[in-house]
C-alpha atoms as a PDB file:
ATOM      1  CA  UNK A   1       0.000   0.000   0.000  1.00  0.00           C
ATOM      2  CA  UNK A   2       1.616   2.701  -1.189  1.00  0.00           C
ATOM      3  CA  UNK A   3       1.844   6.296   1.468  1.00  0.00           C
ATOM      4  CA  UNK A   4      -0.051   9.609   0.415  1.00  0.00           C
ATOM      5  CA  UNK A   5       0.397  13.002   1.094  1.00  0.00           C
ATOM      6  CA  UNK A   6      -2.269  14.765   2.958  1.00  0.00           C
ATOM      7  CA  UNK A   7      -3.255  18.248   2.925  1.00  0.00           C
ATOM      8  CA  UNK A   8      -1.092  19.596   6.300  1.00  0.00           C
ATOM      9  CA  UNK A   9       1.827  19.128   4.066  1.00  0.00           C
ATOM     10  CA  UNK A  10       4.078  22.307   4.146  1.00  0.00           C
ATOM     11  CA  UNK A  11       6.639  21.502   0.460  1.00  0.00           C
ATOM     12  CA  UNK A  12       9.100  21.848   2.733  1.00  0.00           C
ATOM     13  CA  UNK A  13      10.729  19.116   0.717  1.00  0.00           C
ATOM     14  CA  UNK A  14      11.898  17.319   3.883  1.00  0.00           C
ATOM     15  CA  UNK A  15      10.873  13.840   2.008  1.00  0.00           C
ATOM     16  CA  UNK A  16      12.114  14.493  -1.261  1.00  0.00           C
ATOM     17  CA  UNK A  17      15.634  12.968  -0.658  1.00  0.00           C
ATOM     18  CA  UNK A  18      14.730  10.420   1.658  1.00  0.00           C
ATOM     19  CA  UNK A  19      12.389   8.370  -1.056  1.00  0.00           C
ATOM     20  CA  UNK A  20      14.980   5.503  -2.039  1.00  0.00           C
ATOM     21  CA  UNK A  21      12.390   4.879  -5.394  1.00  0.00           C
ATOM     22  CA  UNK A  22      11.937   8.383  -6.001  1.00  0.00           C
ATOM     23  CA  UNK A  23       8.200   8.484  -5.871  1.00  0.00           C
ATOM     24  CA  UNK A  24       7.853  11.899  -4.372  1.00  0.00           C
ATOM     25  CA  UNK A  25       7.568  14.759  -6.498  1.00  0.00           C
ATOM     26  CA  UNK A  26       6.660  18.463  -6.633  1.00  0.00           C
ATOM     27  CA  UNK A  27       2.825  18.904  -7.044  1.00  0.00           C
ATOM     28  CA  UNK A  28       0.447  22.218  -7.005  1.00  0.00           C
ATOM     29  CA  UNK A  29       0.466  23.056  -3.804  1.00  0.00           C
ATOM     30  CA  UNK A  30       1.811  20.237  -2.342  1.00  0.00           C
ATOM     31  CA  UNK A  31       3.966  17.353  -3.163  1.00  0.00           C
ATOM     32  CA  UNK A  32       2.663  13.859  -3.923  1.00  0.00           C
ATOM     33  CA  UNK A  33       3.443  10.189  -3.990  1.00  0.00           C
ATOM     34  CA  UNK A  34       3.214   8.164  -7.289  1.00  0.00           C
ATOM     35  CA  UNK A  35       1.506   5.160  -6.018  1.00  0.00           C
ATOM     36  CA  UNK A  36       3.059   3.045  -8.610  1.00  0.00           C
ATOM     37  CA  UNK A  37       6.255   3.860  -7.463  1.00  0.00           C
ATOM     38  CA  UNK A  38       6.151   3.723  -3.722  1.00  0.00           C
ATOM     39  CA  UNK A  39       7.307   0.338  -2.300  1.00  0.00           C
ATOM     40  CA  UNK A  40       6.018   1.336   1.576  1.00  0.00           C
ATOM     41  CA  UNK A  41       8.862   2.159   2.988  1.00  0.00           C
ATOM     42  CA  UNK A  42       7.582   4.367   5.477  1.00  0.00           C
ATOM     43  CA  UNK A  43      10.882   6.612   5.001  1.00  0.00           C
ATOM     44  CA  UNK A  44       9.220   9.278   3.763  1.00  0.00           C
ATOM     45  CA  UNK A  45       7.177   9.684   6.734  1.00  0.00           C
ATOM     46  CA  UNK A  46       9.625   9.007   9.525  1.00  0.00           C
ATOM     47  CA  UNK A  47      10.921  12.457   7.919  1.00  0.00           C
ATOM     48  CA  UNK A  48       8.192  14.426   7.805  1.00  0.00           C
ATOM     49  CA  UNK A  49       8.191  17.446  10.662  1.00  0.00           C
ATOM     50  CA  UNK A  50       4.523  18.144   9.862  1.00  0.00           C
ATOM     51  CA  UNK A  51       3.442  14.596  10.317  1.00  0.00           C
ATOM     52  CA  UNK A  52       1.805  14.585   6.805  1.00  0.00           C
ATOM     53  CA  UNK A  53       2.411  11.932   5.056  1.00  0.00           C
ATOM     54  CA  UNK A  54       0.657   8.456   6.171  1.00  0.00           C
ATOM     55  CA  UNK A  55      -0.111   4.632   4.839  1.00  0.00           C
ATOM     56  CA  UNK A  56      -2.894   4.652   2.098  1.00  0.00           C
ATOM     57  CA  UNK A  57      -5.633   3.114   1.987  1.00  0.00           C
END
């Protein structure tokens, strides 16, 4: 199950370096996950000082 991006995020870009897949990228406003990409790591998240990013559904 791949992790989202919810709306507290900040684009602080915090999790952009920690993806090991790089499934993160720059959206409008905030950044996104490709769920395609994502292989649940949970690395992204660990990361994140706004707490925004969580396991999908």
């Amino acid at each position: 199950m791949a992790y989202v991006i919810g709306d507290d995020c900040t684009a602080c870009g915090t999790c952009l370096p920690e993806c090991p897949v790089e499934a993160i990228s720059e959206g409008d406003p905030i950044y996104v996950i490709d769920p395609d990409t994502c292989t649940d790591c949970g690395a992204c998240a660990e990361v994140c000082p706004v707490e925004a990013i969580s396991p999908g559904d």
